[in-house]
N, C-alpha and C. Protein backbone atom coordinates (compact mmCIF):
# COMPACT_ATOMS: atom_id res chain seq x y z
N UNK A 1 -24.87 110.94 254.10
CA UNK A 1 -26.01 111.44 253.34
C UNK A 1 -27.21 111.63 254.26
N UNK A 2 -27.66 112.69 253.80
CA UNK A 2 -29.21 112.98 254.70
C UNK A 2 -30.35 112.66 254.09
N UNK A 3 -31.00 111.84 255.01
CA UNK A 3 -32.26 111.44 254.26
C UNK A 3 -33.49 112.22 254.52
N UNK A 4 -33.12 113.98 254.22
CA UNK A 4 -34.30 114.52 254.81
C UNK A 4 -35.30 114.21 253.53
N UNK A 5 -36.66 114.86 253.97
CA UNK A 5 -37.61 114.44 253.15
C UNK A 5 -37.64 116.15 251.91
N UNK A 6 -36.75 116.09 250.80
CA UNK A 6 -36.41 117.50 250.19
C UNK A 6 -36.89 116.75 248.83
N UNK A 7 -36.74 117.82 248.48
CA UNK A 7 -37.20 117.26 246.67
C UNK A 7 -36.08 116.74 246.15
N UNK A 8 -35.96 115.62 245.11
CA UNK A 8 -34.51 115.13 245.00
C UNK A 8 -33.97 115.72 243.82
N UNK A 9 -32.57 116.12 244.27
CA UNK A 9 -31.78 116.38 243.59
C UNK A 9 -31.45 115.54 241.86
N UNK A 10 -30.85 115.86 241.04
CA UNK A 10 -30.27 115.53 240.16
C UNK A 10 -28.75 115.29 239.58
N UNK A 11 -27.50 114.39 239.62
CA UNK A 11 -26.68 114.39 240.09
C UNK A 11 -26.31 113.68 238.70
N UNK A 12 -24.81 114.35 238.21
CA UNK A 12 -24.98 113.78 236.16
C UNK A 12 -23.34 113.18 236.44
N UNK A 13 -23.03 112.16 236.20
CA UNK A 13 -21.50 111.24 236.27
C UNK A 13 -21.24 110.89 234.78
N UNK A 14 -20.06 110.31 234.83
CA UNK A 14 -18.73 109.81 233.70
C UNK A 14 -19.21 108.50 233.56
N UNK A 15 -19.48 107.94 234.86
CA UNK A 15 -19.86 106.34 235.10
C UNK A 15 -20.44 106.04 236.23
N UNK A 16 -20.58 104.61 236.26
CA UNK A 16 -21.47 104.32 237.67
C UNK A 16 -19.93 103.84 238.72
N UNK A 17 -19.05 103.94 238.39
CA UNK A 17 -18.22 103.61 239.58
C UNK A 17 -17.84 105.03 240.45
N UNK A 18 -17.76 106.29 239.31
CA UNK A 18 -18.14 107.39 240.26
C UNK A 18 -19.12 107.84 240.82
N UNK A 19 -20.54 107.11 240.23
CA UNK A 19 -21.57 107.49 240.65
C UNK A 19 -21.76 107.05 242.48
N UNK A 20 -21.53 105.76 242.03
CA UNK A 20 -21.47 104.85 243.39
C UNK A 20 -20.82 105.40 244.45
N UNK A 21 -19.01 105.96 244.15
CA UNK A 21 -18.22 106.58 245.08
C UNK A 21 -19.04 107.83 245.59
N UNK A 22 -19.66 108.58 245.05
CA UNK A 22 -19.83 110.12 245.08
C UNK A 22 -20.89 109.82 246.37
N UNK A 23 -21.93 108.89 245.97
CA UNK A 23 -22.82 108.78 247.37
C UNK A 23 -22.32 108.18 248.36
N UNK A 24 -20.71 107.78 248.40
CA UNK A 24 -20.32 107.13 249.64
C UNK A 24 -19.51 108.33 250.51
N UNK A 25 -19.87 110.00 249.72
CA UNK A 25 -18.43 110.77 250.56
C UNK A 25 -19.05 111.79 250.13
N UNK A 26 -19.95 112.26 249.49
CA UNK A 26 -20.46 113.50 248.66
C UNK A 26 -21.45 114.21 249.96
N UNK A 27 -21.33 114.83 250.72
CA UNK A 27 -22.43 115.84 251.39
C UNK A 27 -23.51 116.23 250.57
N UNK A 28 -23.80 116.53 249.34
CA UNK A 28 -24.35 117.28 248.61
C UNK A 28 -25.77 116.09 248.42
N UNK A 29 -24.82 114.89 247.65
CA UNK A 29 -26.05 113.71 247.89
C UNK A 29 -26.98 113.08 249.12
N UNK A 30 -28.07 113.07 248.95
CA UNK A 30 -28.98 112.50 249.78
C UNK A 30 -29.47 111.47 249.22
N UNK A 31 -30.13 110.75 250.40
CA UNK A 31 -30.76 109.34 250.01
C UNK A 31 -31.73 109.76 248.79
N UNK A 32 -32.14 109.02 247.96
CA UNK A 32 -33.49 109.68 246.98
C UNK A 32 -33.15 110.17 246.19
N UNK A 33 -32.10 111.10 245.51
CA UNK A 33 -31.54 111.62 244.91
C UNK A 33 -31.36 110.83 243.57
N UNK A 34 -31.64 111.53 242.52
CA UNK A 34 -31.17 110.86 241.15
C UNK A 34 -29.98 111.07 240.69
N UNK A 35 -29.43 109.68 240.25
CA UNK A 35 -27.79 109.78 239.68
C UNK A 35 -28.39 109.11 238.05
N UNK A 36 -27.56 109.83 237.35
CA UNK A 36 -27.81 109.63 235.87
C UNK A 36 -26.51 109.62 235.33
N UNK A 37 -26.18 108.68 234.69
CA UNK A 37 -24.97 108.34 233.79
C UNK A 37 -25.18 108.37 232.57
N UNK A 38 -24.82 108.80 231.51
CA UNK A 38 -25.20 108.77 230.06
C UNK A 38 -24.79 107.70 229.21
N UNK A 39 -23.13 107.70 229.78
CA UNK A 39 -22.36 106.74 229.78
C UNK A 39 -22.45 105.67 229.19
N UNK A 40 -23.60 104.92 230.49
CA UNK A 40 -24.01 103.39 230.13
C UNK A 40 -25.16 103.15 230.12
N UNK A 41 -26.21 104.21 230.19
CA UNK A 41 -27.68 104.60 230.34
C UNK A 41 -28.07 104.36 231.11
N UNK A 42 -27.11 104.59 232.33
CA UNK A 42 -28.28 103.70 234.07
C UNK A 42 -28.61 104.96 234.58
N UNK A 43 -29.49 105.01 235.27
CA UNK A 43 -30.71 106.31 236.03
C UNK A 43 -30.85 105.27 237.37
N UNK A 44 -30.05 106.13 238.61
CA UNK A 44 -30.25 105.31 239.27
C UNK A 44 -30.61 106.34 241.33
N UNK A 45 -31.08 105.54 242.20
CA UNK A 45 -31.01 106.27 243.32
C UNK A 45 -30.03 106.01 244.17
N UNK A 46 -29.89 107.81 244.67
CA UNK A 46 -28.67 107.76 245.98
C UNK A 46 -29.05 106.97 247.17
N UNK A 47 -28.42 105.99 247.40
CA UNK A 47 -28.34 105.37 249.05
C UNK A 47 -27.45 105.31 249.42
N UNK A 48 -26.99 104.54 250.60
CA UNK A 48 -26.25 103.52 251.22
C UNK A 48 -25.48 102.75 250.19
N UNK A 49 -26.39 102.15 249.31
CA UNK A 49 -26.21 100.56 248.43
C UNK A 49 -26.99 101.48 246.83
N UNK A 50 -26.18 102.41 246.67
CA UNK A 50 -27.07 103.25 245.69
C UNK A 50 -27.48 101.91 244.68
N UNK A 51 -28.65 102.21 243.65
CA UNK A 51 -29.26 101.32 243.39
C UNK A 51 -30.18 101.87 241.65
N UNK A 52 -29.75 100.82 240.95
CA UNK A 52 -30.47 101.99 239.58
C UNK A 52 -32.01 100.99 239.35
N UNK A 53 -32.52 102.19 238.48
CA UNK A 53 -33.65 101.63 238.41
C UNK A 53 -34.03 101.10 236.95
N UNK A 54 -32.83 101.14 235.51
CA UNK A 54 -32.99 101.26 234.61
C UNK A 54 -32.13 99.55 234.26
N UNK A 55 -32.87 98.90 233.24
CA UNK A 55 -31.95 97.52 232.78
C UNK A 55 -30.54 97.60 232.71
N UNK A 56 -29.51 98.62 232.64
CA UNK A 56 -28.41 98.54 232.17
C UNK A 56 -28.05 98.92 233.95
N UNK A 57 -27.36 98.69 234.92
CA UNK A 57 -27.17 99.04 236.03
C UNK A 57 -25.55 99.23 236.20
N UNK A 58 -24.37 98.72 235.61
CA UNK A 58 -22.97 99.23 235.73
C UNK A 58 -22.82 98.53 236.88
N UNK A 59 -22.20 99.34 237.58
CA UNK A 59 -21.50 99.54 238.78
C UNK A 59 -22.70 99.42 240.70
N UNK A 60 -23.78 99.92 239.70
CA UNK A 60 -25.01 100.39 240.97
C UNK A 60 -25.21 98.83 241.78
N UNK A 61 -26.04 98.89 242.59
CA UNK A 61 -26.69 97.80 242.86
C UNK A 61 -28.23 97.34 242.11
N UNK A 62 -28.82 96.34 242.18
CA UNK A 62 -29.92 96.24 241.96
C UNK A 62 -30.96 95.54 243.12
N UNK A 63 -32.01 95.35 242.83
CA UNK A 63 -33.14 95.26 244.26
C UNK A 63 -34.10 94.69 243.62
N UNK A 64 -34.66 93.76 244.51
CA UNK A 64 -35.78 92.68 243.57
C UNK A 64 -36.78 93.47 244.81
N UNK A 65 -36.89 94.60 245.50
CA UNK A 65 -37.88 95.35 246.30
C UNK A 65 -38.61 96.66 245.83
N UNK A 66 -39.95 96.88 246.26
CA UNK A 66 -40.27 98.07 244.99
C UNK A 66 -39.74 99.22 245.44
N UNK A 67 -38.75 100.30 244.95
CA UNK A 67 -38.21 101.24 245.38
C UNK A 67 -39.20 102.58 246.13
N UNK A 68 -40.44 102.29 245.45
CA UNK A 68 -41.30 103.23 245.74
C UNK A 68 -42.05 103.47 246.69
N UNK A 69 -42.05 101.99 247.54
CA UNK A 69 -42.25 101.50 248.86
C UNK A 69 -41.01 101.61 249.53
N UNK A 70 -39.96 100.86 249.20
CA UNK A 70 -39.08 100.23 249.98
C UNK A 70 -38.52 101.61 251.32
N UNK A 71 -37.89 100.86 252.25
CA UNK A 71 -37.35 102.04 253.59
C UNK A 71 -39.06 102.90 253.70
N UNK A 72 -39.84 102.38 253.67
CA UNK A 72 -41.09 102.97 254.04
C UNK A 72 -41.19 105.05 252.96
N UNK A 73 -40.67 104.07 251.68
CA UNK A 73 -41.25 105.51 250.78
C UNK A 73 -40.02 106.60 250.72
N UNK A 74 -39.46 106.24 251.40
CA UNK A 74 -38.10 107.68 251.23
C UNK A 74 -37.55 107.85 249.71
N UNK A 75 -38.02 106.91 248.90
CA UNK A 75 -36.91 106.82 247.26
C UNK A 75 -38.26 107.34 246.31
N UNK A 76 -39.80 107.13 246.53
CA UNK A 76 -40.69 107.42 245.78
C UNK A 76 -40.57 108.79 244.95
N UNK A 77 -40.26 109.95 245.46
CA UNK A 77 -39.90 110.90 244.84
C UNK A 77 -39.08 110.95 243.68
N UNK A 78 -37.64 110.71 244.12
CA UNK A 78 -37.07 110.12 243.22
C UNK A 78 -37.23 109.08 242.21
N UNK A 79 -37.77 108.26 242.54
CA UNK A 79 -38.42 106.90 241.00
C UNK A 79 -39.33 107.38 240.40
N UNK A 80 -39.76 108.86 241.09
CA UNK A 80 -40.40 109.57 240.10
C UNK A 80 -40.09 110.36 239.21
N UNK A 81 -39.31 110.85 239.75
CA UNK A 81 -38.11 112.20 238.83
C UNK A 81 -36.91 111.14 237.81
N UNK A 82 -36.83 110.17 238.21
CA UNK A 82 -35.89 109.19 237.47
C UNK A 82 -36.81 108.81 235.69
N UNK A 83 -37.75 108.14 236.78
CA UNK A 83 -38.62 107.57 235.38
C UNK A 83 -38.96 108.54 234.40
N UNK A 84 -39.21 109.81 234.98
CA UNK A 84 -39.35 111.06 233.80
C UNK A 84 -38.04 111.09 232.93
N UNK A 85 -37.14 111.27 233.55
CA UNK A 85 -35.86 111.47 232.93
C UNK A 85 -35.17 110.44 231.85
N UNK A 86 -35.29 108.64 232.74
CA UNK A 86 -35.59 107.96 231.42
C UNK A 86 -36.50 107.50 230.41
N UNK A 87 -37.82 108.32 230.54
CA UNK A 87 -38.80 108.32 229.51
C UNK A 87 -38.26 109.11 228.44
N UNK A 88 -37.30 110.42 229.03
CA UNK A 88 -36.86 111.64 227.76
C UNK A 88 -35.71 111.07 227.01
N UNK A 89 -35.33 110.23 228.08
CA UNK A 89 -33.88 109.40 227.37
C UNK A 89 -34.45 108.10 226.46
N UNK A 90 -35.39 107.45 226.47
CA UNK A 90 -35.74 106.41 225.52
C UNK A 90 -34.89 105.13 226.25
N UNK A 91 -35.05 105.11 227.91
CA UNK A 91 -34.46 104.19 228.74
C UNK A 91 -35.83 103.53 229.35
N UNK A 92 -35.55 102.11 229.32
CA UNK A 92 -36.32 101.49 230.52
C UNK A 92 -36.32 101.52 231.74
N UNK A 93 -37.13 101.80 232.41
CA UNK A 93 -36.77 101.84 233.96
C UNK A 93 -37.50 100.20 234.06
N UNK A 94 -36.80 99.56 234.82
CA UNK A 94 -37.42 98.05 235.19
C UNK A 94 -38.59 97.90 236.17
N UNK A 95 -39.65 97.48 235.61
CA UNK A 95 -40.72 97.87 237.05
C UNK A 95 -39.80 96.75 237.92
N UNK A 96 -41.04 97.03 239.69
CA UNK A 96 -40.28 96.39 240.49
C UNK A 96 -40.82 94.70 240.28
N UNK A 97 -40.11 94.01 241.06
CA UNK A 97 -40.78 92.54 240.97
C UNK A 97 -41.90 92.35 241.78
N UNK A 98 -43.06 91.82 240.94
CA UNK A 98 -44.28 91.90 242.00
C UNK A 98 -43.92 90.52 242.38
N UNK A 99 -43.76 90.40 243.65
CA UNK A 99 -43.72 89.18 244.79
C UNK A 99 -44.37 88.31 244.60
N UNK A 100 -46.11 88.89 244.66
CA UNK A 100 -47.02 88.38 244.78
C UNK A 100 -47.29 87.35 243.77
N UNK A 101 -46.86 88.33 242.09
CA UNK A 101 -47.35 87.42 241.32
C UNK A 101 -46.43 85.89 241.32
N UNK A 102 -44.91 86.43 241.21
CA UNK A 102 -44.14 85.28 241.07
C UNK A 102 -44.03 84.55 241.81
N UNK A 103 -44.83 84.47 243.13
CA UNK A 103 -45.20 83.40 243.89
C UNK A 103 -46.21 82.17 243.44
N UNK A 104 -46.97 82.97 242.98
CA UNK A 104 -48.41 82.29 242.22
C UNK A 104 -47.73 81.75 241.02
N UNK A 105 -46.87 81.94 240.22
CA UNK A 105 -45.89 81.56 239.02
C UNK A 105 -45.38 80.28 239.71
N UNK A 106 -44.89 80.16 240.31
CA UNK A 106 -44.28 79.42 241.49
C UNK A 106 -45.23 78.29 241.92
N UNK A 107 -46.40 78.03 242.66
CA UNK A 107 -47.01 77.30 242.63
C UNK A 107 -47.85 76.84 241.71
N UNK A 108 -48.02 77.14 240.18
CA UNK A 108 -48.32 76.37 238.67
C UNK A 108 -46.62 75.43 238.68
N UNK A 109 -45.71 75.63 238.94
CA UNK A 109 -45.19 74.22 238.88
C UNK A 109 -44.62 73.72 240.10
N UNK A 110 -45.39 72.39 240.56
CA UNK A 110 -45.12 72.06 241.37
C UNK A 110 -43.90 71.79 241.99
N UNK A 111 -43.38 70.87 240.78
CA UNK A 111 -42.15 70.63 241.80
C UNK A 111 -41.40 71.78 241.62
N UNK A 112 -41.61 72.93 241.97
CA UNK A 112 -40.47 73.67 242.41
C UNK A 112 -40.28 74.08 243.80
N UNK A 113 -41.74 73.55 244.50
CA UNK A 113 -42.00 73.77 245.62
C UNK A 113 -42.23 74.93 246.14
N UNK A 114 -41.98 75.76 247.42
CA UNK A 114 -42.51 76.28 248.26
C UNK A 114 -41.60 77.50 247.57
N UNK A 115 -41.42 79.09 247.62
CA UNK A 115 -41.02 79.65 247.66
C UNK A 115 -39.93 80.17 248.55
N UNK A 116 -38.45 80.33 248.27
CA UNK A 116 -37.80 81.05 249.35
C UNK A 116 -36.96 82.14 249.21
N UNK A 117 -36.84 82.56 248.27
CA UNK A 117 -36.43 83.81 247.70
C UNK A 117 -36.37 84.19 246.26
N UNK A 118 -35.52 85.59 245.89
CA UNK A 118 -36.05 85.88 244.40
C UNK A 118 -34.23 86.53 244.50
N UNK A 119 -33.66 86.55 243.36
CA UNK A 119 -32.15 86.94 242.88
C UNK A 119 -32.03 88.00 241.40
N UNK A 120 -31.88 89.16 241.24
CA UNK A 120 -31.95 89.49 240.37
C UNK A 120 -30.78 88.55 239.06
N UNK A 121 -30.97 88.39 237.89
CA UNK A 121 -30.18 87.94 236.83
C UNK A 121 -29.79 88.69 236.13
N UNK A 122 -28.30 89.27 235.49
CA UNK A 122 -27.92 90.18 234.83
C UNK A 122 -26.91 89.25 233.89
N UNK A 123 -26.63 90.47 232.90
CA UNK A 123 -25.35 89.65 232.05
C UNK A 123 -24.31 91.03 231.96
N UNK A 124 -23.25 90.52 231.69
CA UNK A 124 -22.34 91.67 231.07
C UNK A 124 -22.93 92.05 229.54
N UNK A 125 -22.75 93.52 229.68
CA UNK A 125 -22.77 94.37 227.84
C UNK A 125 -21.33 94.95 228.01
N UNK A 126 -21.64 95.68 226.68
CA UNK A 126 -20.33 96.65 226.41
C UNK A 126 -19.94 97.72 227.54
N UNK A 127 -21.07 98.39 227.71
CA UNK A 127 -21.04 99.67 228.83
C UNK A 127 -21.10 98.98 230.29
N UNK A 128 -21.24 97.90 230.69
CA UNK A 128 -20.92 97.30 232.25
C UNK A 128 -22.17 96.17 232.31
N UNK A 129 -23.38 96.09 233.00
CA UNK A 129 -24.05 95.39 233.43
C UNK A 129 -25.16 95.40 232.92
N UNK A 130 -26.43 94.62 233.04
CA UNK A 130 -27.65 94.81 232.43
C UNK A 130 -28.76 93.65 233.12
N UNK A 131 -29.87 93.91 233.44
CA UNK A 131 -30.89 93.11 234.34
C UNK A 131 -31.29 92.19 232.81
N UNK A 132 -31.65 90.79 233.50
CA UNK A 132 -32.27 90.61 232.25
C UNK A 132 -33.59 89.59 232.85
N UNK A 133 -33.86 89.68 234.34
CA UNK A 133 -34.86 88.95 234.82
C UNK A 133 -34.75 88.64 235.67
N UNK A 134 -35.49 87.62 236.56
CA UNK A 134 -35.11 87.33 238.05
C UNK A 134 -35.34 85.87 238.21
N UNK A 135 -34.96 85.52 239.31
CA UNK A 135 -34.82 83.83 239.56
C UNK A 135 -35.98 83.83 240.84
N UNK A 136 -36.84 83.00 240.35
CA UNK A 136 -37.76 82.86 241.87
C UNK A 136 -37.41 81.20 241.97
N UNK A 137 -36.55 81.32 243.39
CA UNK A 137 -36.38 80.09 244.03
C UNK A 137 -37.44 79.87 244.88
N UNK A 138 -37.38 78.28 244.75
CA UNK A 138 -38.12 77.46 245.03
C UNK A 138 -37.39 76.29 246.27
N UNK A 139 -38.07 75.28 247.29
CA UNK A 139 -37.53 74.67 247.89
C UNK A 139 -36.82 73.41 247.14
N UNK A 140 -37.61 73.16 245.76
CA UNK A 140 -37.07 71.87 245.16
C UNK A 140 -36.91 72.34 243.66
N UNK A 141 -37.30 73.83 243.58
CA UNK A 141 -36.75 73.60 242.23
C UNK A 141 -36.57 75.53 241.35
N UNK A 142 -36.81 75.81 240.78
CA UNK A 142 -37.26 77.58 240.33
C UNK A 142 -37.93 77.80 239.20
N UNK A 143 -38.07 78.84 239.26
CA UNK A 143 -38.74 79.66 237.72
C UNK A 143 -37.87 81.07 237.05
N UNK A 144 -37.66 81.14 236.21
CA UNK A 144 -37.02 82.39 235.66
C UNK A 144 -37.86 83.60 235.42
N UNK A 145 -38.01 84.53 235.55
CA UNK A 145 -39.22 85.66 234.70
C UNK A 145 -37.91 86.80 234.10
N UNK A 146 -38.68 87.14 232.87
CA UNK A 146 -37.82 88.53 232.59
C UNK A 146 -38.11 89.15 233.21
N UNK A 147 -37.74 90.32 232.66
CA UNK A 147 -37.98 91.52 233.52
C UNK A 147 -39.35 92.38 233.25
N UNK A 148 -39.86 91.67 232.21
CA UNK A 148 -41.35 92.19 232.26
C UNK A 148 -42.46 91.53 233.03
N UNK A 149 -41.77 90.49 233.79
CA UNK A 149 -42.77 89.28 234.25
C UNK A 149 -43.25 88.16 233.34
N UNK A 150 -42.71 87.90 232.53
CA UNK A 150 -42.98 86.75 231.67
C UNK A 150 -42.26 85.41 232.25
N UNK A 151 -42.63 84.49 232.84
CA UNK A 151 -41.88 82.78 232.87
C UNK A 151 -41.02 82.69 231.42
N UNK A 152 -40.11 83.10 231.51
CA UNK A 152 -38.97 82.47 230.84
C UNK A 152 -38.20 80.81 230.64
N UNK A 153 -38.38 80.36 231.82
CA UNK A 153 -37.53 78.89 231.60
C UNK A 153 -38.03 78.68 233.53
N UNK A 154 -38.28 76.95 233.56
CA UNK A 154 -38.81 76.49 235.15
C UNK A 154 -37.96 75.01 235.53
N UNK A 155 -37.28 74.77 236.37
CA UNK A 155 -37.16 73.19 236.44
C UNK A 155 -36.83 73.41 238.14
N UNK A 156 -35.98 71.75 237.97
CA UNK A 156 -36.07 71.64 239.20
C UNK A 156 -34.61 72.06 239.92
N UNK A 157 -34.23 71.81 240.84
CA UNK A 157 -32.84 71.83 241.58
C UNK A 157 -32.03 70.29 241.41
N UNK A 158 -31.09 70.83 240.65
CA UNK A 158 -30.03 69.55 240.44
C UNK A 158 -28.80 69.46 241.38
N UNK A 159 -29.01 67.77 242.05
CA UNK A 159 -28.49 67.40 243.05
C UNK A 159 -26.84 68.10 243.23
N UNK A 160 -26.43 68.57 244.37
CA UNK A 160 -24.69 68.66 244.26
C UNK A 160 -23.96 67.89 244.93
N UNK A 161 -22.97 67.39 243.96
CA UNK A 161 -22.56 66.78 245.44
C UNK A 161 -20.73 66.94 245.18
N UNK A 162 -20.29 66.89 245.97
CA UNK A 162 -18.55 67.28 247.05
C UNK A 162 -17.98 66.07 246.60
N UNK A 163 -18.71 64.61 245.93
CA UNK A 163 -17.41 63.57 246.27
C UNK A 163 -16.59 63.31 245.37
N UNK A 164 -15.29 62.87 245.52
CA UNK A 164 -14.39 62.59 244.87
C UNK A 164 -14.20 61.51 244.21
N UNK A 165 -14.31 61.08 242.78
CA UNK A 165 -13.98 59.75 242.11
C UNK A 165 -12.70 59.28 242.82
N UNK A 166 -12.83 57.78 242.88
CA UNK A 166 -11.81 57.44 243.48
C UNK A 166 -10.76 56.46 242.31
């Protein structure tokens, strides 16, 4: 795929497992490019690690990074032409995770400690996959947010341990 800087295409699939294949072998697709499935309602962008931008994701990947930034702006076009498309469809596009805030979420409870990364959370539906929030880990413990940024559920990290009753 070429990541020239072109206006992005529009690209319409059966599902997201062809969607996914098509940007791994398709000439036609470029990075940025919108893939739209009706299917399972995911609206998503062509990459590498194609990636949707809508709660229901299938087959795609998902990204706790803002697409509109991320690779220094190459997808902005596209999360623009996407979000139009699922505004006409009556789809959510998931904003991105602001970092910033769920850090600050993060230090209101203490013991969860220091921040060290963020995991998107999905569940299975009928049509394949679906975001339903993110996990901001902590050194001693986490916080949940939906996907609108709301604290959902916070505790701490429960001990693991390997040994064997004897």
């Amino acid at each position: 795929m070429s990541s020239a800087k072109a206006k992005p295409n529009v690209h319409h699939f059966d599902d997201t497992t062809e969607a996914y294949n098509a940007t791994q072998c398709r000439n036609d697709i470029r990075d940025g490019d919108v893939l739209v499935i009706e299917t399972e309602k995911v609206i998503g962008i062509a990459w590498t690690w194609p990636f949707a931008l809508t709660e229901s994701f299938g087959q795609l990947h998902v990204t706790t990074a803002n697409p509109r930034t991320y690779q220094e702006g190459i997808f902005a076009a596209g999360v623009d032409r996407a979000d139009q498309l699922a505004r006409e469809r009556g789809w959510r596009i998931v904003p991105a995770l602001d970092v910033t805030m769920a850090r600050a979420f993060l230090t209101t409870y203490p013991k969860c400690g220091e921040p060290i990364g963020f995991k998107v959370l999905s569940r299975k539906t009928e049509t394949g996959r679906e975001r339903t929030g993110w996990l901001v880990a902590g050194t001693t413990g986490f916080i949940e947010l939906d996907t609108y940024g709301h604290i959902r559920f916070a505790d701490t990290w429960s001990p693991l341990t390997n040994e064997k009753e004897h």
